[in-house]
PDB file of N, CA and C in Angstrom:
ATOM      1  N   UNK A   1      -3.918  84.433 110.361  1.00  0.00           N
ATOM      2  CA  UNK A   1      -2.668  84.921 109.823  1.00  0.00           C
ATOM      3  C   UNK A   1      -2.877  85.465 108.408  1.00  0.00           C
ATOM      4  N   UNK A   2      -3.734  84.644 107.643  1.00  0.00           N
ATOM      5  CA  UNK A   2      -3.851  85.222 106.046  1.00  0.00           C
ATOM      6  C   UNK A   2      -4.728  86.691 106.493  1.00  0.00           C
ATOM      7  N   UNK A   3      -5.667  86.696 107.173  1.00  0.00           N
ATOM      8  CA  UNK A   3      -6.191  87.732 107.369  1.00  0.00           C
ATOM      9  C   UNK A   3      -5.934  89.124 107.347  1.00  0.00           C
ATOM     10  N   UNK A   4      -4.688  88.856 108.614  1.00  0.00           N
ATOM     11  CA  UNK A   4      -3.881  90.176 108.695  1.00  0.00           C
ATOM     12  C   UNK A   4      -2.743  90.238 107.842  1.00  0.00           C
ATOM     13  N   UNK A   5      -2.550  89.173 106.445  1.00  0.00           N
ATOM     14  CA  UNK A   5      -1.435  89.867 105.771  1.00  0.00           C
ATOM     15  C   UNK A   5      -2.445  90.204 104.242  1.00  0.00           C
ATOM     16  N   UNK A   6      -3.328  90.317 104.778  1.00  0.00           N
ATOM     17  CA  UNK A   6      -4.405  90.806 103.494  1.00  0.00           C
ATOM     18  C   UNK A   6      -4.136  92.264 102.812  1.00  0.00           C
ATOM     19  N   UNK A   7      -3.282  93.280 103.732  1.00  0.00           N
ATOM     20  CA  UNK A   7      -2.615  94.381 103.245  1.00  0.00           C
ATOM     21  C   UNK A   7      -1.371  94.599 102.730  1.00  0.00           C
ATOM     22  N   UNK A   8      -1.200  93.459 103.144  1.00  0.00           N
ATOM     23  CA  UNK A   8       0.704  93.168 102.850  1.00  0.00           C
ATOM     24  C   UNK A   8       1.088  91.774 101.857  1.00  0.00           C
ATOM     25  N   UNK A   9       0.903  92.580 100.350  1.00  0.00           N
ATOM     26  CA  UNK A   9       0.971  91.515  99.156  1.00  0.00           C
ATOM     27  C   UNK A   9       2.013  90.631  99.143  1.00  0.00           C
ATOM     28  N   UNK A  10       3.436  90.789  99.657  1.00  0.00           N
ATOM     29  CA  UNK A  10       4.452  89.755 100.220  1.00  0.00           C
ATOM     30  C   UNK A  10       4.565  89.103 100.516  1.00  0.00           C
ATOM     31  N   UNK A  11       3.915  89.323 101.959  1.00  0.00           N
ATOM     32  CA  UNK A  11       3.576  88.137 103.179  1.00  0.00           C
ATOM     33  C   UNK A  11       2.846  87.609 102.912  1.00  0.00           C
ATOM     34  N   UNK A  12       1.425  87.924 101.973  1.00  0.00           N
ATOM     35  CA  UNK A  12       0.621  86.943 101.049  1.00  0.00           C
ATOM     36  C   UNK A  12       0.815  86.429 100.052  1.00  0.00           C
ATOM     37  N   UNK A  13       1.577  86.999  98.894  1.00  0.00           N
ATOM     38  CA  UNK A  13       2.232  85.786  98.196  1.00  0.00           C
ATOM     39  C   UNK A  13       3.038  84.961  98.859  1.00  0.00           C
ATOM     40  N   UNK A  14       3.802  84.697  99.951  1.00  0.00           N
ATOM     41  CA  UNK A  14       5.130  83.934 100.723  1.00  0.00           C
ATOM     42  C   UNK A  14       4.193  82.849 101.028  1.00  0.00           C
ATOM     43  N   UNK A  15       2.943  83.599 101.566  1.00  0.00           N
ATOM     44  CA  UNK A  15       2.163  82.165 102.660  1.00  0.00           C
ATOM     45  C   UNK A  15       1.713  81.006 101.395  1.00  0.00           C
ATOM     46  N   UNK A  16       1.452  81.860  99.656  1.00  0.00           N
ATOM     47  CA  UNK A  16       0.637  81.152  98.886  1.00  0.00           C
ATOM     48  C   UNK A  16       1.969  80.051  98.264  1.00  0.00           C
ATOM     49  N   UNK A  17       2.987  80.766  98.440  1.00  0.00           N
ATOM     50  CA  UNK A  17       3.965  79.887  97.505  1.00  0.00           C
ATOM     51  C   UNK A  17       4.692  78.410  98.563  1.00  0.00           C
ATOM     52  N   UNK A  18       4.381  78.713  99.978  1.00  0.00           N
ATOM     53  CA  UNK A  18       4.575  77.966 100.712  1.00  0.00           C
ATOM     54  C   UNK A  18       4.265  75.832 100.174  1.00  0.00           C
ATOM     55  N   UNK A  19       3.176  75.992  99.968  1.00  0.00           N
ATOM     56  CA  UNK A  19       2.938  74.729  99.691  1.00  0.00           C
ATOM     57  C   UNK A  19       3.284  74.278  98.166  1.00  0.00           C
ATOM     58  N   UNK A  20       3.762  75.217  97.248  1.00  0.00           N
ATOM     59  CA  UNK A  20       3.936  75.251  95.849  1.00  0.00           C
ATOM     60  C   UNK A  20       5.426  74.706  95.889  1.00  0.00           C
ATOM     61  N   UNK A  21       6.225  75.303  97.134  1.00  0.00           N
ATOM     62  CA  UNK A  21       7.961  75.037  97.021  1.00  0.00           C
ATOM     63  C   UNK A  21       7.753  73.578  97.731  1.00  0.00           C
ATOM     64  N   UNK A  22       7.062  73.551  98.537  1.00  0.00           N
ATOM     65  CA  UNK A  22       6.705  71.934  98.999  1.00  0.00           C
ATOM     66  C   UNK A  22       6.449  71.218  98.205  1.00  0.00           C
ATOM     67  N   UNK A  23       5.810  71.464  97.472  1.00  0.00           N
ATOM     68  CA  UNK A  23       5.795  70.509  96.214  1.00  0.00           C
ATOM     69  C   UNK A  23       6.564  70.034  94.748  1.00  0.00           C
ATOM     70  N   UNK A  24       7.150  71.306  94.930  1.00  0.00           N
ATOM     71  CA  UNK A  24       8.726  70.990  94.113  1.00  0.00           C
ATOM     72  C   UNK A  24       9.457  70.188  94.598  1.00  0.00           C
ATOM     73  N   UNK A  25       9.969  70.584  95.978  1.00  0.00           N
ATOM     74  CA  UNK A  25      10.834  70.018  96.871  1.00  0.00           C
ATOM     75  C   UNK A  25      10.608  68.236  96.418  1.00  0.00           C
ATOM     76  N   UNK A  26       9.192  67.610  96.997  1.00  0.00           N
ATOM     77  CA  UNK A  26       9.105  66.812  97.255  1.00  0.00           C
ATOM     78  C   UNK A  26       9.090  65.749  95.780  1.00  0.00           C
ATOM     79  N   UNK A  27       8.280  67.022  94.418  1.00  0.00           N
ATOM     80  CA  UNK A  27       8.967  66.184  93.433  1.00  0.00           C
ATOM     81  C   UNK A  27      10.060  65.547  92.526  1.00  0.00           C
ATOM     82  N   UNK A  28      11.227  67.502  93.269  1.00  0.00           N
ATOM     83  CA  UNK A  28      12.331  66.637  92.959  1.00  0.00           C
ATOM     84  C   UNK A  28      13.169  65.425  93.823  1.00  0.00           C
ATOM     85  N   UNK A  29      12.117  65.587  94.931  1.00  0.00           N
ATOM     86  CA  UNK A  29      12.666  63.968  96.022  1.00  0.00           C
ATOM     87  C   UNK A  29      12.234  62.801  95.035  1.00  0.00           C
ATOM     88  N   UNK A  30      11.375  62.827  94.466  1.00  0.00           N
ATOM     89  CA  UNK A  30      10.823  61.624  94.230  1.00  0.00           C
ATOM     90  C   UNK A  30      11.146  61.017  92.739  1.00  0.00           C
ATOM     91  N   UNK A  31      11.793  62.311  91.618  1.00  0.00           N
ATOM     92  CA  UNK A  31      12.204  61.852  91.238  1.00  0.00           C
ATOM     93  C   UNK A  31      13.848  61.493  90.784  1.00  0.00           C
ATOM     94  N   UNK A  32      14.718  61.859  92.270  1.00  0.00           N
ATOM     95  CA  UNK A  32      16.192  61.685  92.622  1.00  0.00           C
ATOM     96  C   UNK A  32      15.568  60.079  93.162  1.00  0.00           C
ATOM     97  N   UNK A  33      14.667  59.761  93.615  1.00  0.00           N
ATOM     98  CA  UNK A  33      14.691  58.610  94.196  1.00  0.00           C
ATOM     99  C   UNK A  33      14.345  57.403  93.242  1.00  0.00           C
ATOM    100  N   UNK A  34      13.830  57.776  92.468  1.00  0.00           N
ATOM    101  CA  UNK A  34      12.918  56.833  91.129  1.00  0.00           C
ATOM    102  C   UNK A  34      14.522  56.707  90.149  1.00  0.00           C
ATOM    103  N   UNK A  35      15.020  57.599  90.152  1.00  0.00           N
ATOM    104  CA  UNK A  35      16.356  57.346  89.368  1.00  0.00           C
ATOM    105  C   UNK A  35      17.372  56.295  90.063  1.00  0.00           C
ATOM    106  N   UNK A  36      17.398  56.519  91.445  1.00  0.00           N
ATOM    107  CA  UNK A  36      18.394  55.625  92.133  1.00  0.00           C
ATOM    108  C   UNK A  36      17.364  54.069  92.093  1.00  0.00           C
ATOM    109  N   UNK A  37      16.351  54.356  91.540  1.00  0.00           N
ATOM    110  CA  UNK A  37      15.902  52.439  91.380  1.00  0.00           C
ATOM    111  C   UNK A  37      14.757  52.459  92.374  1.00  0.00           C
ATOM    112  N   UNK A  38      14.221  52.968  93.573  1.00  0.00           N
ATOM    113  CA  UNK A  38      13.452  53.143  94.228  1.00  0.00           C
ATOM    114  C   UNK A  38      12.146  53.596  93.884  1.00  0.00           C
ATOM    115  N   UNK A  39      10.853  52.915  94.439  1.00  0.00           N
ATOM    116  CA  UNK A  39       9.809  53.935  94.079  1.00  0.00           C
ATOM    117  C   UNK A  39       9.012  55.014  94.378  1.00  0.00           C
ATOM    118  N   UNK A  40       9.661  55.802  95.927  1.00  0.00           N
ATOM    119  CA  UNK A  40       9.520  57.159  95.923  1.00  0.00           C
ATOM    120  C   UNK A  40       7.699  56.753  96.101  1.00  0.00           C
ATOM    121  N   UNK A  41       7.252  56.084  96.752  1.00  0.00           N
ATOM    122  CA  UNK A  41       5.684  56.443  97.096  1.00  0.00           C
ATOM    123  C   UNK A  41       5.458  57.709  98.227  1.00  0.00           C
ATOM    124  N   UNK A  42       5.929  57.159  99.170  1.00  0.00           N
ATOM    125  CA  UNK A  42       6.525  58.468 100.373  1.00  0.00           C
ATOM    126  C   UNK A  42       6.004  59.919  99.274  1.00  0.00           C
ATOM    127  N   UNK A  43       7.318  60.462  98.687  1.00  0.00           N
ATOM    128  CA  UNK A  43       7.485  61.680  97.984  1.00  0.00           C
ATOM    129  C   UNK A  43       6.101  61.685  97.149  1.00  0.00           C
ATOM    130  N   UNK A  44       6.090  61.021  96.199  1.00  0.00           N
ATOM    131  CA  UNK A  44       4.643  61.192  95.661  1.00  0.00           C
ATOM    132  C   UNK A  44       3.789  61.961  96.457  1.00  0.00           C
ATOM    133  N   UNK A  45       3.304  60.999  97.092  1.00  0.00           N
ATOM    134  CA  UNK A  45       2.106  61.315  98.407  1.00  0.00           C
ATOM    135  C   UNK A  45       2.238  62.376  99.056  1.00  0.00           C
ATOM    136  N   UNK A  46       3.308  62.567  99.238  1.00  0.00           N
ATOM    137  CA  UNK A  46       3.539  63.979  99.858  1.00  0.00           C
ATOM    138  C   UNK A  46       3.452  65.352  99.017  1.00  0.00           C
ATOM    139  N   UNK A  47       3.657  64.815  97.964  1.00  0.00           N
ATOM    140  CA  UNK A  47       4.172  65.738  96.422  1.00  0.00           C
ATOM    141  C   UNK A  47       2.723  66.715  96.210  1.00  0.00           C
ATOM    142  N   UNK A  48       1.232  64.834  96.032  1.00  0.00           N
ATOM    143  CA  UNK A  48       0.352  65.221  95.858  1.00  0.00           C
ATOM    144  C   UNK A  48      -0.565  66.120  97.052  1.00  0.00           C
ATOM    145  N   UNK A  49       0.053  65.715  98.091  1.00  0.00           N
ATOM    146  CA  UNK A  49      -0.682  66.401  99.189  1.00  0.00           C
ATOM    147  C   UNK A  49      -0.374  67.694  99.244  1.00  0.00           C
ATOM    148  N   UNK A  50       1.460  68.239  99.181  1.00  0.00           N
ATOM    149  CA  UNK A  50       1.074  69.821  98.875  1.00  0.00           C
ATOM    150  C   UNK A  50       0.358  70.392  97.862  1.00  0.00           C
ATOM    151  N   UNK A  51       0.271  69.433  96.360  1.00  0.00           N
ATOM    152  CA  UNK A  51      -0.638  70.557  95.651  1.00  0.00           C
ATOM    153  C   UNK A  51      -2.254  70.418  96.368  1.00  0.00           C
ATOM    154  N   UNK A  52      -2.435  69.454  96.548  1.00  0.00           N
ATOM    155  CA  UNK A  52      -4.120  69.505  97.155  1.00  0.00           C
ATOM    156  C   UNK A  52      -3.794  70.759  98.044  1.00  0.00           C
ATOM    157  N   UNK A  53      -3.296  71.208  98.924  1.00  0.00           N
ATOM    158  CA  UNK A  53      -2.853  71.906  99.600  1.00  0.00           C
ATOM    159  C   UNK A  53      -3.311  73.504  98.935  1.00  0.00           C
ATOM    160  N   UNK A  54      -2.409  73.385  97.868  1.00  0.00           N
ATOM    161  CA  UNK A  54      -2.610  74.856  97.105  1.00  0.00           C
ATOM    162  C   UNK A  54      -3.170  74.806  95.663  1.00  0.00           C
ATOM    163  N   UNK A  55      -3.962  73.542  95.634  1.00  0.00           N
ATOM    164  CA  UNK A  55      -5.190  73.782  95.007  1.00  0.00           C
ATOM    165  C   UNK A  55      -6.361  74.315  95.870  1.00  0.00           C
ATOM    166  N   UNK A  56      -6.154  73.577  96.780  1.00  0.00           N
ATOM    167  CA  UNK A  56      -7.843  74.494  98.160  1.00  0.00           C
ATOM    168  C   UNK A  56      -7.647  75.632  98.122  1.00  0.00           C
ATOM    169  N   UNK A  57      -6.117  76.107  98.476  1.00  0.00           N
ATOM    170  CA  UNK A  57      -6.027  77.589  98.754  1.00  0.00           C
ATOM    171  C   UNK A  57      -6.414  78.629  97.739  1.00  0.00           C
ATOM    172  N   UNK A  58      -6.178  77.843  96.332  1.00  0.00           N
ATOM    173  CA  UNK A  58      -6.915  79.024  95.261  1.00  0.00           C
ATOM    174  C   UNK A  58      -7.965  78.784  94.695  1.00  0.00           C
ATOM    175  N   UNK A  59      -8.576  78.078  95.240  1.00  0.00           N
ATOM    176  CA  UNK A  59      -9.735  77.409  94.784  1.00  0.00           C
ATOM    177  C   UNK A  59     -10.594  78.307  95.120  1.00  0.00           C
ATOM    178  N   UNK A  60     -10.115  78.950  97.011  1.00  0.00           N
ATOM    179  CA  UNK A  60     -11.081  79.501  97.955  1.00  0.00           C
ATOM    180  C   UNK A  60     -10.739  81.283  97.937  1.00  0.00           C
ATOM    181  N   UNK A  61      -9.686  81.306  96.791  1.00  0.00           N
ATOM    182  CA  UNK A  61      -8.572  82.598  96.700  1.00  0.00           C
ATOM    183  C   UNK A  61      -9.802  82.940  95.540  1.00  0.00           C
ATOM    184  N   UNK A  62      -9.819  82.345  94.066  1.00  0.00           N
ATOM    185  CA  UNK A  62     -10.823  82.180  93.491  1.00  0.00           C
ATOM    186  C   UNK A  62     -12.396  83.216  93.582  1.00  0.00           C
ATOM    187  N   UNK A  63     -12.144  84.056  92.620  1.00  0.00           N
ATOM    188  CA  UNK A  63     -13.869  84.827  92.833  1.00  0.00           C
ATOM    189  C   UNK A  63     -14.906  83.822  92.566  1.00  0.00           C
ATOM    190  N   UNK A  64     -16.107  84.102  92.575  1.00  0.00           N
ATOM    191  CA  UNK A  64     -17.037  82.889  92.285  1.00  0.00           C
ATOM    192  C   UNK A  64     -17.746  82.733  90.696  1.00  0.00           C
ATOM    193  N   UNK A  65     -17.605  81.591  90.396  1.00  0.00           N
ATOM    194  CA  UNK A  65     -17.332  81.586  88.915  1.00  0.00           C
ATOM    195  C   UNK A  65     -16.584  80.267  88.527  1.00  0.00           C
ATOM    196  N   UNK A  66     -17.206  79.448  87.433  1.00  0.00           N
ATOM    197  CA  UNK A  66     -16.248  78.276  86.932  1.00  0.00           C
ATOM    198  C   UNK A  66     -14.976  78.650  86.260  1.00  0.00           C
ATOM    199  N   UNK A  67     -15.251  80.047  85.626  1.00  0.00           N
ATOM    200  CA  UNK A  67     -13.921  80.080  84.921  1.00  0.00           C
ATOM    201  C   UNK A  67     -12.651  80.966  85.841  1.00  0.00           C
ATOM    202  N   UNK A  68     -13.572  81.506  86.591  1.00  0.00           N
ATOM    203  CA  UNK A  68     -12.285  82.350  87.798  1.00  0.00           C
ATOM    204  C   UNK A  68     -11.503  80.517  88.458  1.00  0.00           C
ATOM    205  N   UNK A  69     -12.432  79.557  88.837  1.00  0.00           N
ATOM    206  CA  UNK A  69     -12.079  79.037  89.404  1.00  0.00           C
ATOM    207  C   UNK A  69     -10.771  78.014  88.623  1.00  0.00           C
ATOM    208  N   UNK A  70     -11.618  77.819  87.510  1.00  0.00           N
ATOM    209  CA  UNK A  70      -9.994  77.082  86.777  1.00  0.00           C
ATOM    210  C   UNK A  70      -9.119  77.618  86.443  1.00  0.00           C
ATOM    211  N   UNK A  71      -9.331  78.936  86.158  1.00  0.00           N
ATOM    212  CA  UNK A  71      -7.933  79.902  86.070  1.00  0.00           C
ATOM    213  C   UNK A  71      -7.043  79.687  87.474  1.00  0.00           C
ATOM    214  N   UNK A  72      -7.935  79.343  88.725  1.00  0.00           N
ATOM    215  CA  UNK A  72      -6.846  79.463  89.875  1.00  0.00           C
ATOM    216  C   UNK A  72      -6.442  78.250  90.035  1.00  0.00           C
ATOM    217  N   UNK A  73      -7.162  76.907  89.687  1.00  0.00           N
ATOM    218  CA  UNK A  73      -6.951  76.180  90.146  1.00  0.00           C
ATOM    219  C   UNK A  73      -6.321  75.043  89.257  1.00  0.00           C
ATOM    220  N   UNK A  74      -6.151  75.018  88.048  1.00  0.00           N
ATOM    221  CA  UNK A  74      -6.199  74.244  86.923  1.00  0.00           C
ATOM    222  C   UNK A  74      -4.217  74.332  87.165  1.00  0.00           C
ATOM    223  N   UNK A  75      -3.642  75.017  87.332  1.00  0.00           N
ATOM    224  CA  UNK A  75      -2.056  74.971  86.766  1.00  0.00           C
ATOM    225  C   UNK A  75      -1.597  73.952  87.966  1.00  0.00           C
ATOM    226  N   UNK A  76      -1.737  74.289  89.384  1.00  0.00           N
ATOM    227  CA  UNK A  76      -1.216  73.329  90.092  1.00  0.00           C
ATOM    228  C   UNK A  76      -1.572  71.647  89.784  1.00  0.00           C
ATOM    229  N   UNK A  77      -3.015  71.743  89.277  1.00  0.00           N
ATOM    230  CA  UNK A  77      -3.135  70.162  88.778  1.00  0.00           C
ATOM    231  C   UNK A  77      -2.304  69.918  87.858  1.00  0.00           C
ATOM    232  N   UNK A  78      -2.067  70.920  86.614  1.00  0.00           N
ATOM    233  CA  UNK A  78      -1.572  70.253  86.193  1.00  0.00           C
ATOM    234  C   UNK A  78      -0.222  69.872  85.800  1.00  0.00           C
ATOM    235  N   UNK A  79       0.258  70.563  87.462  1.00  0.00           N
ATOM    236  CA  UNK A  79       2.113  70.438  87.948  1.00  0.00           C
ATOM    237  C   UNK A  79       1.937  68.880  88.394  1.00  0.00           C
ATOM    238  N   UNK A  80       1.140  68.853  88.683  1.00  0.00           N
ATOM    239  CA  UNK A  80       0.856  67.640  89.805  1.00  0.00           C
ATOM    240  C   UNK A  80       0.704  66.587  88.827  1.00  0.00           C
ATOM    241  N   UNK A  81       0.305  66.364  87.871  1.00  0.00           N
ATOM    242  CA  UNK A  81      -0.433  65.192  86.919  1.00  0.00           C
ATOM    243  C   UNK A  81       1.168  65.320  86.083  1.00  0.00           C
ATOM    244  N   UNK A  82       2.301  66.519  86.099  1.00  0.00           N
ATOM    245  CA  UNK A  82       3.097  66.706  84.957  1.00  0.00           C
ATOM    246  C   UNK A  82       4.474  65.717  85.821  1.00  0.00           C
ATOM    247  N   UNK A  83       4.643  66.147  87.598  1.00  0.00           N
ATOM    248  CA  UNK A  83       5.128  65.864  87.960  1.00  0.00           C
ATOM    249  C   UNK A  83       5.254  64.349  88.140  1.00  0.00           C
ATOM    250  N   UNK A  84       4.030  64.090  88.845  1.00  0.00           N
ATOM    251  CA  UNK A  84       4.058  62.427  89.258  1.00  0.00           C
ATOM    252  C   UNK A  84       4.218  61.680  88.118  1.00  0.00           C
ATOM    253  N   UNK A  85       3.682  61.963  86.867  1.00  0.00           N
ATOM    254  CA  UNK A  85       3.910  60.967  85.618  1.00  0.00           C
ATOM    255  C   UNK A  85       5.758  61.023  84.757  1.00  0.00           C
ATOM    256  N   UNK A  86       6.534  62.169  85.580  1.00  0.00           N
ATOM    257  CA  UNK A  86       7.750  62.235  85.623  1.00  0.00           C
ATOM    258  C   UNK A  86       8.829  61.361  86.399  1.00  0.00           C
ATOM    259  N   UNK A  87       8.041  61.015  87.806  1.00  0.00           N
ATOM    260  CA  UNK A  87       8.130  60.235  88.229  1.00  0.00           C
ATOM    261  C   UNK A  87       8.714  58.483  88.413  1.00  0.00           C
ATOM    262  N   UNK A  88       7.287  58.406  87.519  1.00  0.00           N
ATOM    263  CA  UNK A  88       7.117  57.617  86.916  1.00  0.00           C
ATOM    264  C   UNK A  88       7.546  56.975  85.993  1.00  0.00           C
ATOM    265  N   UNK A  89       7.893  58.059  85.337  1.00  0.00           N
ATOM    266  CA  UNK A  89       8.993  57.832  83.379  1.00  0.00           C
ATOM    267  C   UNK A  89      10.198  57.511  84.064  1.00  0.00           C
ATOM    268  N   UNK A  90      10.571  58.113  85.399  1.00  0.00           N
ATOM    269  CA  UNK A  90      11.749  57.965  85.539  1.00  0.00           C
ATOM    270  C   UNK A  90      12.287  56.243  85.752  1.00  0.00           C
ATOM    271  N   UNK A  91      11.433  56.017  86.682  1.00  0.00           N
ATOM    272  CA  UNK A  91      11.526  54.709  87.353  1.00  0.00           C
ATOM    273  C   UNK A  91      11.322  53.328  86.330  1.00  0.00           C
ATOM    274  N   UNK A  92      10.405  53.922  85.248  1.00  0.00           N
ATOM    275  CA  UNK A  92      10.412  53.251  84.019  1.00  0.00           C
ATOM    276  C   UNK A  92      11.567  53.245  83.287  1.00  0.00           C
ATOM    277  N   UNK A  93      11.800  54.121  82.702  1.00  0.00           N
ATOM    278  CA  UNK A  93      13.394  54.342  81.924  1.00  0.00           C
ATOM    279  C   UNK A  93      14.779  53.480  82.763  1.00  0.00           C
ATOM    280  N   UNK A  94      14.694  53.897  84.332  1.00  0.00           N
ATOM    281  CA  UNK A  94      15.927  53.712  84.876  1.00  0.00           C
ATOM    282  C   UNK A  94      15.828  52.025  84.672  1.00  0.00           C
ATOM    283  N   UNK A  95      14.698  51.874  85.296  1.00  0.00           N
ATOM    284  CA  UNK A  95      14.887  49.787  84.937  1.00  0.00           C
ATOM    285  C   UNK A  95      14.952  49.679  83.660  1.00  0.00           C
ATOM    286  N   UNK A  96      14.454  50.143  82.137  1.00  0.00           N
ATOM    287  CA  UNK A  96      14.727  49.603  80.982  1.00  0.00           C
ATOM    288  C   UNK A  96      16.056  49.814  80.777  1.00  0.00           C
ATOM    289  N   UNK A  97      16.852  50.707  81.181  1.00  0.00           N
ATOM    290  CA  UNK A  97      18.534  50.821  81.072  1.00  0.00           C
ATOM    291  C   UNK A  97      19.169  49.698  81.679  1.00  0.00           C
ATOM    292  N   UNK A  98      18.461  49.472  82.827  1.00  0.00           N
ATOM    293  CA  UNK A  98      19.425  48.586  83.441  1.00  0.00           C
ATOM    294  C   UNK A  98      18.867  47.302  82.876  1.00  0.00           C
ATOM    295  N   UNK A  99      17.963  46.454  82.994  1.00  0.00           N
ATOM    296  CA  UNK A  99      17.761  45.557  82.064  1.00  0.00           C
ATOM    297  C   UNK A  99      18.437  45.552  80.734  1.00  0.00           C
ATOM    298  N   UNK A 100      18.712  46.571  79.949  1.00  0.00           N
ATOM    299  CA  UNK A 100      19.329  46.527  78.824  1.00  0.00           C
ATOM    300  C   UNK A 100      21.205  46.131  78.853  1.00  0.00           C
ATOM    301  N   UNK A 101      21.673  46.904  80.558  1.00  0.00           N
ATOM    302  CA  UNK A 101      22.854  46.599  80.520  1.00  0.00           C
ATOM    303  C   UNK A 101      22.845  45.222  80.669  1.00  0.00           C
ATOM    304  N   UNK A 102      22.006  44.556  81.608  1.00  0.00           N
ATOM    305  CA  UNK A 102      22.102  43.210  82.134  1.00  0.00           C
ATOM    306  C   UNK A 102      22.321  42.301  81.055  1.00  0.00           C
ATOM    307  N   UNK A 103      21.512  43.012  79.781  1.00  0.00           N
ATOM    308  CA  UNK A 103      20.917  41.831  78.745  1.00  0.00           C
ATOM    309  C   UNK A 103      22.547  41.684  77.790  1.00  0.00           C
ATOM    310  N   UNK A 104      23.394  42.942  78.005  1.00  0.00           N
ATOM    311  CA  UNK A 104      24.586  43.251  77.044  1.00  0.00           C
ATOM    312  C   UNK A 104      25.661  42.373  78.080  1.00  0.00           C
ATOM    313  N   UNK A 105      25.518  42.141  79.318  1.00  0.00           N
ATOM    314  CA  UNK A 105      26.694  41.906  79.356  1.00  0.00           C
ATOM    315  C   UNK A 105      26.520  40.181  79.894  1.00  0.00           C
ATOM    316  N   UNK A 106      25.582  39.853  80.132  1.00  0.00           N
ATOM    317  CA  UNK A 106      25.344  38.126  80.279  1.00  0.00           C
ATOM    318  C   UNK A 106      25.530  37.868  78.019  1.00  0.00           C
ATOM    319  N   UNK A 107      25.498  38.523  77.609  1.00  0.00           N
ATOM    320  CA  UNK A 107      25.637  38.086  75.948  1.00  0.00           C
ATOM    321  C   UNK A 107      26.585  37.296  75.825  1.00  0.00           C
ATOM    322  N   UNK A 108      27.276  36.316  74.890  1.00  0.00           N
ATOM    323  CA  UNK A 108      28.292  36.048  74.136  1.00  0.00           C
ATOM    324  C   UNK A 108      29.464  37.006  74.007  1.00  0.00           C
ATOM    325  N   UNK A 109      28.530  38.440  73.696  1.00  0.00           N
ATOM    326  CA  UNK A 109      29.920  39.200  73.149  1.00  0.00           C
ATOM    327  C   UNK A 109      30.960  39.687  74.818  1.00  0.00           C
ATOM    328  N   UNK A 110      30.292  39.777  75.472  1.00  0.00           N
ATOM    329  CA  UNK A 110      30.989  40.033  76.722  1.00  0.00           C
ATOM    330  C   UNK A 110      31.483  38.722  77.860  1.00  0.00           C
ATOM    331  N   UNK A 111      32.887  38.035  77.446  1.00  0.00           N
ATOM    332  CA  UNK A 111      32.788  36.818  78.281  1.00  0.00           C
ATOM    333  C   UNK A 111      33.723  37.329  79.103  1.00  0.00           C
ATOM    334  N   UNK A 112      34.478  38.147  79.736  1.00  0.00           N
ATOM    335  CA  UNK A 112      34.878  38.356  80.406  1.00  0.00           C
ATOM    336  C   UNK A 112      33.881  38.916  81.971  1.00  0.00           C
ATOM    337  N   UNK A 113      33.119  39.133  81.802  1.00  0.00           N
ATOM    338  CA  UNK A 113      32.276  39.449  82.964  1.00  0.00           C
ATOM    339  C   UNK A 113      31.609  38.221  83.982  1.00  0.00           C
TER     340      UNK A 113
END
């Protein structure tokens, strides 16, 4: 299929961005899910598997050369390393909030609760 859209720059950017929107998708799953208190391993994993995905693909898109190759391949890593550690902050932050409410309202100053 990439073969024959090798004349048709469209249908070859569409096929390349394919696993790139997969990986949005799945990081903004993971981190709607890390906010609701959950830890979103699922989404991760999946997150990281589309960029592996379209890191190969430009890896192999890539002329031959270390620096052709990190030019193609270096940004999706480092969606991937930007995303999952977003993740992460999230699921961190959301429990220090809530621990913080917990800690305000078991207090003295709140006896009505």
């Amino acid at each position: 299929m990439a073969e024959a859209a090798r004349d048709l720059p469209a249908i070859a950017a569409l096929e390349a961005a394919i696993p790139d929107a997969a990986a949005l998708v799945f990081a903004c799953l993971g981190i709607a899910l890390a906010l609701h208190g959950r830890r979103a391993l699922r989404a991760r994993a999946l997150n990281l598997a589309a960029v592996g995905t379209s890191v190969f693909m430009n890896a192999i898109a890539a002329t031959p050369g270390w620096r052709n190759l990190a030019i193609w391949a270096l940004p999706p890593i480092a969606y991937a390393l930007a995303s999952d550690t977003l993740n992460g902050v999230s699921l961190v932050s959301l429990r220090l909030v809530i621990l913080k409410a917990c800690r305000f309202c078991w207090s003295d100053r709140v006896w009505w609760l």
